[in-house]
PDB file of N, CA and C in Angstrom:
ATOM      1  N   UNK A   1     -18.135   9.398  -0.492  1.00  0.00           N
ATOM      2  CA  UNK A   1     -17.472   8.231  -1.006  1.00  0.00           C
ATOM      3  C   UNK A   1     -18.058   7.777  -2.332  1.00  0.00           C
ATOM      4  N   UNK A   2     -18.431   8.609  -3.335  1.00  0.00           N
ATOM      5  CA  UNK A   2     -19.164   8.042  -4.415  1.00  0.00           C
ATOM      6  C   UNK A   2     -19.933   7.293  -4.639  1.00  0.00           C
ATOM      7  N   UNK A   3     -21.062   7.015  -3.259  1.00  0.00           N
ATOM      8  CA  UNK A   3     -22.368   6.754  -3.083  1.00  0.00           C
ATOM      9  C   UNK A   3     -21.580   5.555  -3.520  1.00  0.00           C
ATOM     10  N   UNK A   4     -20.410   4.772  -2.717  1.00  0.00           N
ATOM     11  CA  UNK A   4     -20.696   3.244  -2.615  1.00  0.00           C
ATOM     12  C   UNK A   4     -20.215   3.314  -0.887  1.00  0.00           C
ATOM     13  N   UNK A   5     -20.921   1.958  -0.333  1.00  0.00           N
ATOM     14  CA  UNK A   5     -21.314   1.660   0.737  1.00  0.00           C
ATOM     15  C   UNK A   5     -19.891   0.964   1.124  1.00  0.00           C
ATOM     16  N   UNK A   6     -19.617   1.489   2.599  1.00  0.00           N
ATOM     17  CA  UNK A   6     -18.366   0.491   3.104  1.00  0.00           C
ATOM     18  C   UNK A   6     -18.436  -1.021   2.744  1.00  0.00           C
ATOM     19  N   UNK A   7     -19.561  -1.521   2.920  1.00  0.00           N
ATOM     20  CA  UNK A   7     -20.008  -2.906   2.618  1.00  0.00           C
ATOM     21  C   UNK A   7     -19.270  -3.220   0.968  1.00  0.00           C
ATOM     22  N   UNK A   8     -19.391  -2.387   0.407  1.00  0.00           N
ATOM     23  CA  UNK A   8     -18.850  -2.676  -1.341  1.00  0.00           C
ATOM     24  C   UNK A   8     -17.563  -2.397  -1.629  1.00  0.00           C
ATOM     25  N   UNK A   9     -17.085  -1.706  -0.155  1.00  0.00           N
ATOM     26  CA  UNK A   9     -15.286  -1.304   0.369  1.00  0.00           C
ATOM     27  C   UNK A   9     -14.457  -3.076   0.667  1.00  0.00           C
ATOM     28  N   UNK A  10     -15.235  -2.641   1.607  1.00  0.00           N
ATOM     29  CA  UNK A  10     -14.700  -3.288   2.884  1.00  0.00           C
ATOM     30  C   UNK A  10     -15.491  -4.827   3.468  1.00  0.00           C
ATOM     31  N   UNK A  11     -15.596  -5.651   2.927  1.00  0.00           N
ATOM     32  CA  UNK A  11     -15.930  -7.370   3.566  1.00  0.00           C
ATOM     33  C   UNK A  11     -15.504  -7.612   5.165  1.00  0.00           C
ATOM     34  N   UNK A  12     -16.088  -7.269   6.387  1.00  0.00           N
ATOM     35  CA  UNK A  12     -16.025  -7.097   7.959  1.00  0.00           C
ATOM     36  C   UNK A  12     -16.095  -8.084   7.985  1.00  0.00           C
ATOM     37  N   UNK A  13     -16.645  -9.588   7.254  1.00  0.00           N
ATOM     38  CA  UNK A  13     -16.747 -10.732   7.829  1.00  0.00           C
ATOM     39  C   UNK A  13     -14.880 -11.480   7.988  1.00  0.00           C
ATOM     40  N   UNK A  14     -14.298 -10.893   6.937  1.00  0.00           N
ATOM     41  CA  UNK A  14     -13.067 -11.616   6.898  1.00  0.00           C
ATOM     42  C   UNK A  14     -12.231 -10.782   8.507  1.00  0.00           C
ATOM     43  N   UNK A  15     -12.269  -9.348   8.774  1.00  0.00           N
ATOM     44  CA  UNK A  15     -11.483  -8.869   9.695  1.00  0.00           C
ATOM     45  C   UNK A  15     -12.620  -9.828  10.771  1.00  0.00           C
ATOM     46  N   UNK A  16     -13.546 -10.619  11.023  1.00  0.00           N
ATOM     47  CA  UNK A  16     -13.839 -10.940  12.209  1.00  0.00           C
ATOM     48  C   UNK A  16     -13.002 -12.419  12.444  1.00  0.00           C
ATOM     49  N   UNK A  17     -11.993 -13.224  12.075  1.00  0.00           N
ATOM     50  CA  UNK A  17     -11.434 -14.028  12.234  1.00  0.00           C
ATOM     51  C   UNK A  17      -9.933 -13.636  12.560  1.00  0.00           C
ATOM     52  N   UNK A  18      -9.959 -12.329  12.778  1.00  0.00           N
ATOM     53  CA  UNK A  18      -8.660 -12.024  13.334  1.00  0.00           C
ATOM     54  C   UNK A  18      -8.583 -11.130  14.919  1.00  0.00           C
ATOM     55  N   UNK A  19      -7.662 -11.550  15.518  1.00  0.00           N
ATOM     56  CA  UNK A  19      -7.548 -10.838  16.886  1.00  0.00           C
ATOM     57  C   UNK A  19      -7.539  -9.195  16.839  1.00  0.00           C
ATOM     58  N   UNK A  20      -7.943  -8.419  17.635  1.00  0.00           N
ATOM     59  CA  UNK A  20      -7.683  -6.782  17.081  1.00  0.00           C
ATOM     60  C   UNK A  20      -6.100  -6.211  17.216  1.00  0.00           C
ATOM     61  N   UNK A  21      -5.144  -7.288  18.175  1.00  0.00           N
ATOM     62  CA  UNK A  21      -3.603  -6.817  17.870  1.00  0.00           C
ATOM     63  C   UNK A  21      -3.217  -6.750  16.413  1.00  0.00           C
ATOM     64  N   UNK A  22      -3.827  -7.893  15.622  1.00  0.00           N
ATOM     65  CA  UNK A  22      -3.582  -8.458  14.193  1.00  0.00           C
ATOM     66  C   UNK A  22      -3.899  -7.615  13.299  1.00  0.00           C
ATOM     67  N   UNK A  23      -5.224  -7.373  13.778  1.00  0.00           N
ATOM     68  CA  UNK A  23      -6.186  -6.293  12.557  1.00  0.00           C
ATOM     69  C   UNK A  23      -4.873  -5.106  12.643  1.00  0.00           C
ATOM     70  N   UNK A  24      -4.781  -4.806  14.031  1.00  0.00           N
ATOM     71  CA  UNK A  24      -4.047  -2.871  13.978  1.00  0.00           C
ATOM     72  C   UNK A  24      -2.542  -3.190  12.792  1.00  0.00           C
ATOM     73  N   UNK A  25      -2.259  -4.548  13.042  1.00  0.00           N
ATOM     74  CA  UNK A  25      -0.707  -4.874  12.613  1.00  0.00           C
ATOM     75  C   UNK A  25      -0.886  -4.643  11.100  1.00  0.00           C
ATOM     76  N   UNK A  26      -1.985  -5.707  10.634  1.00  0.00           N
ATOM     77  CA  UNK A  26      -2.298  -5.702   9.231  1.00  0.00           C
ATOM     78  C   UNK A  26      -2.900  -4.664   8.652  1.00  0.00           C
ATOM     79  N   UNK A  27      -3.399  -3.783   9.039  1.00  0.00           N
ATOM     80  CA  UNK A  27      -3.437  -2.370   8.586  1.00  0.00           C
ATOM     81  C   UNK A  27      -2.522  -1.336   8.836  1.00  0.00           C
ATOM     82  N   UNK A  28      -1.746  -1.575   9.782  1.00  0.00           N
ATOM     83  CA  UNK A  28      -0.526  -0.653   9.953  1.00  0.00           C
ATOM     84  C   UNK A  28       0.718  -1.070   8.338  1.00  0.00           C
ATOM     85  N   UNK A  29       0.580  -2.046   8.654  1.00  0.00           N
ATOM     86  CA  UNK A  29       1.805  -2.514   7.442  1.00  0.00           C
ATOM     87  C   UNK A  29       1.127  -2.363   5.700  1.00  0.00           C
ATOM     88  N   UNK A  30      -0.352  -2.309   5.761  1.00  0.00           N
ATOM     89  CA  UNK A  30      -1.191  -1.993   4.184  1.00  0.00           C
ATOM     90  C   UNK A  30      -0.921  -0.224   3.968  1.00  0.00           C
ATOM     91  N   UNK A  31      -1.095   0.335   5.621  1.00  0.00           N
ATOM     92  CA  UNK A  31      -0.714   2.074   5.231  1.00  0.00           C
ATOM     93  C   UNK A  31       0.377   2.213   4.854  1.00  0.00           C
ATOM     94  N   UNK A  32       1.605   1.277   5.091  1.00  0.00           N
ATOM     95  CA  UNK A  32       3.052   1.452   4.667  1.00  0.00           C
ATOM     96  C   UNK A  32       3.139   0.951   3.522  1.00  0.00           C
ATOM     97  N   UNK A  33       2.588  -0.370   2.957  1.00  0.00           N
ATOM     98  CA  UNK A  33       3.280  -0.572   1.739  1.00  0.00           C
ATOM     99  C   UNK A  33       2.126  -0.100   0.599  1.00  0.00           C
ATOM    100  N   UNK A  34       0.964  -0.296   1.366  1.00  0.00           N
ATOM    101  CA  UNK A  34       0.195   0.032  -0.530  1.00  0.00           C
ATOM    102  C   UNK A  34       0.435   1.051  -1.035  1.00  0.00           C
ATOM    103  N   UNK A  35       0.724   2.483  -0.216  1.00  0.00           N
ATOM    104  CA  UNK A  35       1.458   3.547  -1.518  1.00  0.00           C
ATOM    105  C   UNK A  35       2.520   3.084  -2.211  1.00  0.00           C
ATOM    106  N   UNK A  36       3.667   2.483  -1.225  1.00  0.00           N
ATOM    107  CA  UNK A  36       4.732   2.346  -2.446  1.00  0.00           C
ATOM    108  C   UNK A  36       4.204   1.300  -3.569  1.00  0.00           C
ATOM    109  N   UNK A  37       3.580   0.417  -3.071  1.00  0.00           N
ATOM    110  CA  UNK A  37       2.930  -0.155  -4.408  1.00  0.00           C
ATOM    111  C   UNK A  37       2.199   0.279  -5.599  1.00  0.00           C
ATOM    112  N   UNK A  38       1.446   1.082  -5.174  1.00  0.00           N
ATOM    113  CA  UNK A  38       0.766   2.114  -6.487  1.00  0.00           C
ATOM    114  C   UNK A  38       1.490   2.883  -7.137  1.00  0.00           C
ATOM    115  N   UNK A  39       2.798   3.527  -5.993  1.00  0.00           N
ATOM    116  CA  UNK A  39       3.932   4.462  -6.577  1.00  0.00           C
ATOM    117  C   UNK A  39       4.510   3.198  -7.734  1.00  0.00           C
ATOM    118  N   UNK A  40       5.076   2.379  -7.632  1.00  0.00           N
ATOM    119  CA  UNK A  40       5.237   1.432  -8.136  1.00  0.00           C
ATOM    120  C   UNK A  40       4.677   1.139  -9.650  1.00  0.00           C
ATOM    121  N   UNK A  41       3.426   0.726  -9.356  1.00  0.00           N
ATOM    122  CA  UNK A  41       2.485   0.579 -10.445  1.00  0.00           C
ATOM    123  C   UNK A  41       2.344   1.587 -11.533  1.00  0.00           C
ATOM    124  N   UNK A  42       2.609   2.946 -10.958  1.00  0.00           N
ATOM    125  CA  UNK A  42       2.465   3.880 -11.730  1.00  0.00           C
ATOM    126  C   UNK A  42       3.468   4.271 -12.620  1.00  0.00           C
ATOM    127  N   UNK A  43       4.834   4.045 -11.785  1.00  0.00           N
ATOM    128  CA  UNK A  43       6.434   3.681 -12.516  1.00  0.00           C
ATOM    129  C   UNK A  43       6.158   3.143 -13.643  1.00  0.00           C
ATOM    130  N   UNK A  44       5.781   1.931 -13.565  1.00  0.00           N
ATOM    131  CA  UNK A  44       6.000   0.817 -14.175  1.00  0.00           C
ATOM    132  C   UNK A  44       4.926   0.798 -15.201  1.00  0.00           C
ATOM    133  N   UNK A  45       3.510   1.739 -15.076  1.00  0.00           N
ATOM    134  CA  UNK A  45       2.529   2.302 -16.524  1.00  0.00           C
ATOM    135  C   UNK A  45       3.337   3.460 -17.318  1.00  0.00           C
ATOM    136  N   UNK A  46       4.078   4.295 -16.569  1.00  0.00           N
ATOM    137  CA  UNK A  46       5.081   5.690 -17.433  1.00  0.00           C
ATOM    138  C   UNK A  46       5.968   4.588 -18.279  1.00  0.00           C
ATOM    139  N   UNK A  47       6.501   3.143 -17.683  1.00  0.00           N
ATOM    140  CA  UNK A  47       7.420   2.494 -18.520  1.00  0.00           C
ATOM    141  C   UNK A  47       7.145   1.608 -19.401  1.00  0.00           C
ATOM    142  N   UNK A  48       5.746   1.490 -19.499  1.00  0.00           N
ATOM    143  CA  UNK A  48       4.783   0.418 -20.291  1.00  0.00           C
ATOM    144  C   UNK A  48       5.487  -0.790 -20.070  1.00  0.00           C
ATOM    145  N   UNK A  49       5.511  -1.106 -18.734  1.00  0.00           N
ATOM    146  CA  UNK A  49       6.450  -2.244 -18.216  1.00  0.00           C
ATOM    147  C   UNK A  49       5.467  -3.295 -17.782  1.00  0.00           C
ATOM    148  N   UNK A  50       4.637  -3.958 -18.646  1.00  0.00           N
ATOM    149  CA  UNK A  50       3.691  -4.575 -18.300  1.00  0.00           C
ATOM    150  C   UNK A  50       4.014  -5.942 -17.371  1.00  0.00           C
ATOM    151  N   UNK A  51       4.555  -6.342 -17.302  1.00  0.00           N
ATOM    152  CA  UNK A  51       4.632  -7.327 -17.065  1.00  0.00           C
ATOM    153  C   UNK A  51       5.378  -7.178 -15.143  1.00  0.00           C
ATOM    154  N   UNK A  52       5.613  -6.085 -15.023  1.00  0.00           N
ATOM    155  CA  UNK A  52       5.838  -6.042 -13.518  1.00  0.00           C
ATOM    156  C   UNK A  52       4.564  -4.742 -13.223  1.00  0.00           C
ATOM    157  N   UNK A  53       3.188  -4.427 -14.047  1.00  0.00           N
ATOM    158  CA  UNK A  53       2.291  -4.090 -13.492  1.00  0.00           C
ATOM    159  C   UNK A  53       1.302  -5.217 -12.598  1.00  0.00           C
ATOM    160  N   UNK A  54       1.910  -6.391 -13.870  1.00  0.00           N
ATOM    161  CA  UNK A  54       0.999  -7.621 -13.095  1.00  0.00           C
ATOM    162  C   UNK A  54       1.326  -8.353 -12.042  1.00  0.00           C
ATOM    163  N   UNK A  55       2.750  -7.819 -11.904  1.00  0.00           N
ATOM    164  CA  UNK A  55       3.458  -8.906 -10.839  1.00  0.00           C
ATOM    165  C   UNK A  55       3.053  -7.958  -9.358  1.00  0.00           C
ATOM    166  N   UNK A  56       3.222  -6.527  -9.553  1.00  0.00           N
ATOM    167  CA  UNK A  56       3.079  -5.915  -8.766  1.00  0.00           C
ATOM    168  C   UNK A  56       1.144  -5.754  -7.853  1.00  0.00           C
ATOM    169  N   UNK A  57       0.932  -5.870  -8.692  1.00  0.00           N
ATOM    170  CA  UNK A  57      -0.898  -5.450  -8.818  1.00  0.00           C
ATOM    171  C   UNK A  57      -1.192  -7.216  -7.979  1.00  0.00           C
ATOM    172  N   UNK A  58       0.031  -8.400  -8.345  1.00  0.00           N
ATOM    173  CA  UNK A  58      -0.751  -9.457  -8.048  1.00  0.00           C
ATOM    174  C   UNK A  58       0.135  -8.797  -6.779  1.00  0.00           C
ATOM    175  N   UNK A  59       0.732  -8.200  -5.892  1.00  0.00           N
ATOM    176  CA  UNK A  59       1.051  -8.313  -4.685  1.00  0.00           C
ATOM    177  C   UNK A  59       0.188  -7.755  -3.676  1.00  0.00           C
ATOM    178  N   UNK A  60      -0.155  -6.615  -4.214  1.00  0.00           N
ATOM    179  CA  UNK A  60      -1.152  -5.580  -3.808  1.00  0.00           C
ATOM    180  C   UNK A  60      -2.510  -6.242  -3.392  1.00  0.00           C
ATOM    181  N   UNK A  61      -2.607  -6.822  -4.451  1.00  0.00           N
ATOM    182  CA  UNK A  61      -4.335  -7.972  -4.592  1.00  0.00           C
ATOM    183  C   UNK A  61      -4.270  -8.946  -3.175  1.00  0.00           C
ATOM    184  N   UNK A  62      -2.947  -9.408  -2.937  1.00  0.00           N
ATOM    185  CA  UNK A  62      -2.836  -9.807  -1.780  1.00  0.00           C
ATOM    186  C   UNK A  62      -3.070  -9.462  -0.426  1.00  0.00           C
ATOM    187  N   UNK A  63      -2.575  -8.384  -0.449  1.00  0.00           N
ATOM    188  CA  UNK A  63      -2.882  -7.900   0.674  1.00  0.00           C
ATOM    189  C   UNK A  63      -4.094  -7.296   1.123  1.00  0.00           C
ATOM    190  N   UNK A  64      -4.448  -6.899   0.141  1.00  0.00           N
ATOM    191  CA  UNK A  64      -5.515  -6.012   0.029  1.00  0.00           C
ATOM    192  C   UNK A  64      -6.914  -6.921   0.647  1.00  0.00           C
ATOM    193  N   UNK A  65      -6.998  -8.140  -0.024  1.00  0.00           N
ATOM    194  CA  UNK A  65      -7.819  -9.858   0.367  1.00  0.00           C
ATOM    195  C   UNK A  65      -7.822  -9.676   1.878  1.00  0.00           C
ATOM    196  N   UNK A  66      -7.012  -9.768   2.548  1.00  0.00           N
ATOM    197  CA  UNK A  66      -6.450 -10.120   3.724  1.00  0.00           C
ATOM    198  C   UNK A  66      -6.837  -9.417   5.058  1.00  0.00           C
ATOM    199  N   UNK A  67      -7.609  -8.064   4.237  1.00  0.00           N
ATOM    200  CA  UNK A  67      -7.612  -7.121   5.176  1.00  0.00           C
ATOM    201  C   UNK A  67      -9.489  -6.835   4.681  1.00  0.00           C
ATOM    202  N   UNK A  68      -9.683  -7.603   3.704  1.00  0.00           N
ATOM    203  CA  UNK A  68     -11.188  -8.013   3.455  1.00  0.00           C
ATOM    204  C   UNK A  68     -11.886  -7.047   2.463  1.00  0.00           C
ATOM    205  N   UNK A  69     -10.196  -6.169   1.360  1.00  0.00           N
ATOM    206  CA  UNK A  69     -10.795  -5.291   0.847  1.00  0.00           C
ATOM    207  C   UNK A  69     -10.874  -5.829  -0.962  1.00  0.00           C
ATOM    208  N   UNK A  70     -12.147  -5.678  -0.933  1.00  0.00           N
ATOM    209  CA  UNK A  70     -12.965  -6.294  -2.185  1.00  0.00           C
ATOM    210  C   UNK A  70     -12.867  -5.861  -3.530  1.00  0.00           C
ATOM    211  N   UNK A  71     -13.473  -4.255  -3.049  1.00  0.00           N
ATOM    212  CA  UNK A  71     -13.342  -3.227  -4.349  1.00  0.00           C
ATOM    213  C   UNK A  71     -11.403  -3.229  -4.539  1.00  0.00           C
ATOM    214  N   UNK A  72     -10.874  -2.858  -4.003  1.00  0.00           N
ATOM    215  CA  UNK A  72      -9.251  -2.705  -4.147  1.00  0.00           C
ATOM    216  C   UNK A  72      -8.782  -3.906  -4.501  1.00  0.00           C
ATOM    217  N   UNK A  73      -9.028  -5.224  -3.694  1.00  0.00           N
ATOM    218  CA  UNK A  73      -8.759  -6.167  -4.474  1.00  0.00           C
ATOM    219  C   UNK A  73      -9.433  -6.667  -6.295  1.00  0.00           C
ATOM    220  N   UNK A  74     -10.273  -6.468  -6.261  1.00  0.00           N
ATOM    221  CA  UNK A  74     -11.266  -6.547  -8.190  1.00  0.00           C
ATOM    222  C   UNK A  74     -10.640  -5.504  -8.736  1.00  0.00           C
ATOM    223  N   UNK A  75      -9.936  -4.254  -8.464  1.00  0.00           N
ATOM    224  CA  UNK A  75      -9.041  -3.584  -9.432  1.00  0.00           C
ATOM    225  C   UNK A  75      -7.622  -4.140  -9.595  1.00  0.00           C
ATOM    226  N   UNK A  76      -7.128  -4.780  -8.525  1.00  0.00           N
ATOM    227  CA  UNK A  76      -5.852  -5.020  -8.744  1.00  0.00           C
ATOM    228  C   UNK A  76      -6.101  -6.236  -9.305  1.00  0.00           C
ATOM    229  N   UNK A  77      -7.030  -7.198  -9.200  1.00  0.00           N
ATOM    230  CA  UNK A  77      -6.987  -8.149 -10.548  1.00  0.00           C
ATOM    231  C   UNK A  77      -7.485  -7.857 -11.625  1.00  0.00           C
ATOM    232  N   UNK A  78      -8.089  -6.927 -11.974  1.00  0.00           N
ATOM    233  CA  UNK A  78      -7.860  -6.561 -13.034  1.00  0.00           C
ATOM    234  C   UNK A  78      -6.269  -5.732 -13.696  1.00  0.00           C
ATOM    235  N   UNK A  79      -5.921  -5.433 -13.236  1.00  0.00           N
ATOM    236  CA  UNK A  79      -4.416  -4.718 -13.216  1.00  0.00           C
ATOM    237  C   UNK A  79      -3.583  -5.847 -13.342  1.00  0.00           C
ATOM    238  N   UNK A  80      -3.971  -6.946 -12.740  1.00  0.00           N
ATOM    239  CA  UNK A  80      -2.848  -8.224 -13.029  1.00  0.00           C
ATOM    240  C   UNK A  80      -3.092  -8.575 -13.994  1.00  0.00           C
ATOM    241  N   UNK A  81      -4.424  -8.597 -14.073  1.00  0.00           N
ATOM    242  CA  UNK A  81      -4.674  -9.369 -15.849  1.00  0.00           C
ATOM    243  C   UNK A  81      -4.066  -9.106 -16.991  1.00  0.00           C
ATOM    244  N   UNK A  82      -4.344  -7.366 -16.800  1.00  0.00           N
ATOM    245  CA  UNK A  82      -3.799  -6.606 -18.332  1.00  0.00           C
ATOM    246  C   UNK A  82      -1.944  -6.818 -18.286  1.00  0.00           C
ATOM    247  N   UNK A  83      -1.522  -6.546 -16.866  1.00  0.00           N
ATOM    248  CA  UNK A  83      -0.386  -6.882 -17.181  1.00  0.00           C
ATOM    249  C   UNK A  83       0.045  -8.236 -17.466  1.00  0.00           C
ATOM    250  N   UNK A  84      -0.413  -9.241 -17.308  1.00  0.00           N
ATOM    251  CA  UNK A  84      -0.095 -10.544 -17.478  1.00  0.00           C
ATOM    252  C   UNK A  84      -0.304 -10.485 -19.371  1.00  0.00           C
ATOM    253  N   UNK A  85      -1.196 -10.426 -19.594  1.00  0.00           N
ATOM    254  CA  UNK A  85      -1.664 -10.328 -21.314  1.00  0.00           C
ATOM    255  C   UNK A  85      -0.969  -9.025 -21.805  1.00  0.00           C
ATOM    256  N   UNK A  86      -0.186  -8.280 -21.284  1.00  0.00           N
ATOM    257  CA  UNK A  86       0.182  -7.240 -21.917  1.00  0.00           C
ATOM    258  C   UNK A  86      -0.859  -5.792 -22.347  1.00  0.00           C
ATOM    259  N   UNK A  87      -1.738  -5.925 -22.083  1.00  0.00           N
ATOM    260  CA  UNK A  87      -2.574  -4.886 -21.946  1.00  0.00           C
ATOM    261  C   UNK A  87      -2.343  -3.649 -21.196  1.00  0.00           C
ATOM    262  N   UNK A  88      -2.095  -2.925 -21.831  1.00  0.00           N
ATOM    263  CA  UNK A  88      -2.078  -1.767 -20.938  1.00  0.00           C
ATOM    264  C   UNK A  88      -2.796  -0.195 -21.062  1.00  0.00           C
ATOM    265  N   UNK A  89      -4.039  -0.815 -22.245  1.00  0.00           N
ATOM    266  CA  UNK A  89      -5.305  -0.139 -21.983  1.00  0.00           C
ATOM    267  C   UNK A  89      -5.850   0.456 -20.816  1.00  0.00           C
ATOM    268  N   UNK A  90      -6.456   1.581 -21.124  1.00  0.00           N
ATOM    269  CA  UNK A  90      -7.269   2.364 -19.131  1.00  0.00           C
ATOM    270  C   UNK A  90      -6.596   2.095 -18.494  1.00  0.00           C
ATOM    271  N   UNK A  91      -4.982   1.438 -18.553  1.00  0.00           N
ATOM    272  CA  UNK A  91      -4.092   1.817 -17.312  1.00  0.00           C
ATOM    273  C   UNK A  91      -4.089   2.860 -16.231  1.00  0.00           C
ATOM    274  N   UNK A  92      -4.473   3.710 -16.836  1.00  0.00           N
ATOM    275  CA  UNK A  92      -3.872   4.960 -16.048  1.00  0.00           C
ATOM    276  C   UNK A  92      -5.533   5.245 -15.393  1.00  0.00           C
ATOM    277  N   UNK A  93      -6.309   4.939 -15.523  1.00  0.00           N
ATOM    278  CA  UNK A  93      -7.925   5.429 -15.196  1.00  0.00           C
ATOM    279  C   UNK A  93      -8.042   3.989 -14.180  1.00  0.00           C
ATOM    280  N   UNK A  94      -7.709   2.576 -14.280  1.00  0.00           N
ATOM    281  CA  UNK A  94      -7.551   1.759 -13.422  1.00  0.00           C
ATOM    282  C   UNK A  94      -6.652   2.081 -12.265  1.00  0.00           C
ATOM    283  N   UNK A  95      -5.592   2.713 -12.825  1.00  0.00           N
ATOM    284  CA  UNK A  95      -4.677   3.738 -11.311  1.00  0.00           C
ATOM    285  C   UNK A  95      -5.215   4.295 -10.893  1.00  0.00           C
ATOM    286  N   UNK A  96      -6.175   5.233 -11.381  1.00  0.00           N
ATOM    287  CA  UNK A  96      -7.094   6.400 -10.434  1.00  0.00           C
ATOM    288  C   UNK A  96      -7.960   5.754  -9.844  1.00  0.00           C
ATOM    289  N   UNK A  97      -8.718   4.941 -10.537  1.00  0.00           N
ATOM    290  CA  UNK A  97      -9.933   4.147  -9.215  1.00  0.00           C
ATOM    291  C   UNK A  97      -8.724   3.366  -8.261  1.00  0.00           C
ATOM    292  N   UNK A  98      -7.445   2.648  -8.638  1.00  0.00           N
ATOM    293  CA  UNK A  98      -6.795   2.123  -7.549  1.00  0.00           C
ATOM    294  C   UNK A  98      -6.477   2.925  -6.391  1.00  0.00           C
ATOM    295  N   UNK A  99      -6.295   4.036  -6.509  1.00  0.00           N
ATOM    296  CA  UNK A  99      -6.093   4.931  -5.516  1.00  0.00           C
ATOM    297  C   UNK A  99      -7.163   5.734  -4.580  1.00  0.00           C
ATOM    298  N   UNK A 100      -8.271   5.789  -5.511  1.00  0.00           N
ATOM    299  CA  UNK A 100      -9.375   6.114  -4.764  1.00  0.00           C
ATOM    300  C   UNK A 100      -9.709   5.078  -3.626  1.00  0.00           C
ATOM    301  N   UNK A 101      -9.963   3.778  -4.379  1.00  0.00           N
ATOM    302  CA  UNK A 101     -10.037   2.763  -3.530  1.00  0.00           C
ATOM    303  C   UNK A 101      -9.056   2.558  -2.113  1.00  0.00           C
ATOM    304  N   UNK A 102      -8.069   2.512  -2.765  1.00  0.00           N
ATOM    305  CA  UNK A 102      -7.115   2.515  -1.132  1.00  0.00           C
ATOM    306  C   UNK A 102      -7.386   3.640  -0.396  1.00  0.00           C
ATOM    307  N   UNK A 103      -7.875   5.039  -0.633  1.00  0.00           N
ATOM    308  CA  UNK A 103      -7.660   5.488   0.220  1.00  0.00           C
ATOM    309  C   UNK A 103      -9.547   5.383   1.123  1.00  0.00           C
ATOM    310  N   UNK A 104     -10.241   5.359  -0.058  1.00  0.00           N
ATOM    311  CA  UNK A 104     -11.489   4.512   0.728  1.00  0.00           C
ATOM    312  C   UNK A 104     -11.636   3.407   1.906  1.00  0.00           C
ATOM    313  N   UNK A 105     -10.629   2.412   1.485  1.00  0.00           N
ATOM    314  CA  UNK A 105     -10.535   1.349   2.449  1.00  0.00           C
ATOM    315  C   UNK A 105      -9.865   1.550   3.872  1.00  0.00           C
ATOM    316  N   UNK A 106      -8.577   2.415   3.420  1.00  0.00           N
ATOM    317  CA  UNK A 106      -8.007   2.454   4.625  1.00  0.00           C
ATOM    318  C   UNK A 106      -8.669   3.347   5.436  1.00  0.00           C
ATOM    319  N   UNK A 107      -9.431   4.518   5.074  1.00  0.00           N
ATOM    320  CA  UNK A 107     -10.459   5.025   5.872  1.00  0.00           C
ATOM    321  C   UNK A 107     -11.528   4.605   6.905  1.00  0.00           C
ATOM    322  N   UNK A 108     -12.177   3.104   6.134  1.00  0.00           N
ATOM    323  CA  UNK A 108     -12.986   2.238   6.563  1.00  0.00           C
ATOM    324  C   UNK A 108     -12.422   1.508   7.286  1.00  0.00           C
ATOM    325  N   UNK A 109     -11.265   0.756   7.444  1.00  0.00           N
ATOM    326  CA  UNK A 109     -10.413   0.123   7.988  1.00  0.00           C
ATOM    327  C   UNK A 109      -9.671   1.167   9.127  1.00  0.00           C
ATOM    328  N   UNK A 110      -9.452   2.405   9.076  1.00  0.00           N
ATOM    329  CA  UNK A 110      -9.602   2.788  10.700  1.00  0.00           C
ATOM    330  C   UNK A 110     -10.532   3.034  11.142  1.00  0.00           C
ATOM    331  N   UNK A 111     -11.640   3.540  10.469  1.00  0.00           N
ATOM    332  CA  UNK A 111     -12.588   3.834  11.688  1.00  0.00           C
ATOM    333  C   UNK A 111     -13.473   2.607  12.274  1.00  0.00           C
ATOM    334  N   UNK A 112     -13.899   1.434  11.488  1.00  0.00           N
ATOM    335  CA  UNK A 112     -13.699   0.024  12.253  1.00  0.00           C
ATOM    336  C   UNK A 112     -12.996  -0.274  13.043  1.00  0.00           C
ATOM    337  N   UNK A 113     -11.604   0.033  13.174  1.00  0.00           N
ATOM    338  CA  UNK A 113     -10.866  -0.752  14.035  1.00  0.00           C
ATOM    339  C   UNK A 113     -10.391   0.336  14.917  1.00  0.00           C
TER     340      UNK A 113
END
């Protein structure tokens, strides 16, 4: 995992305020939508469509919180930022750590749960 620690993934204190029906639900529905969201994101960097990288990246950031993921969430605000300001600098190298990251988390996020 590129010598970073689930701990720098994954925040366990937030999944401990949820029931484990909840946890399986809220990670069942992050494996379904965060690809199309990155698929998404990535659309929308080929279209230098900034302004629905940020709208999109702020949806992602959401969910991502929710399920207590830290690193995935600090890229997708950064991804909101540039798209909000129009930036669309290291776009495409902020996609690659975005994807690393999700698939880091959701890793950590099953074998926790």
């Amino acid at each position: 995992m590129n010598n970073v620690t689930d701990k720098e993934v994954i925040d366990t204190q937030i999944l401990k305020e949820y029931t484990p029906e909840l946890i399986n639900r809220l990670i069942t529905m992050f494996q379904e939508q965060a690809p199309q969201s990155i698929a998404k994101l990535k659309g929308y960097a080929t279209e230098q469509n900034a302004v629905q990288i940020g709208k999109e990246a702020h949806y992602l950031k959401g969910s991502s919180a929710a399920l207590g993921g830290t690193q995935l969430t600090a890229i997708c605000k950064e991804l909101q930022l540039k798209g909000e300001q129009g930036d669309l600098s290291d776009i495409d190298a902020l996609l690659e750590q975005l994807e690393r990251s999700y698939t880091q988390s959701l890793a950590i996020l099953q074998r926790l749960c």
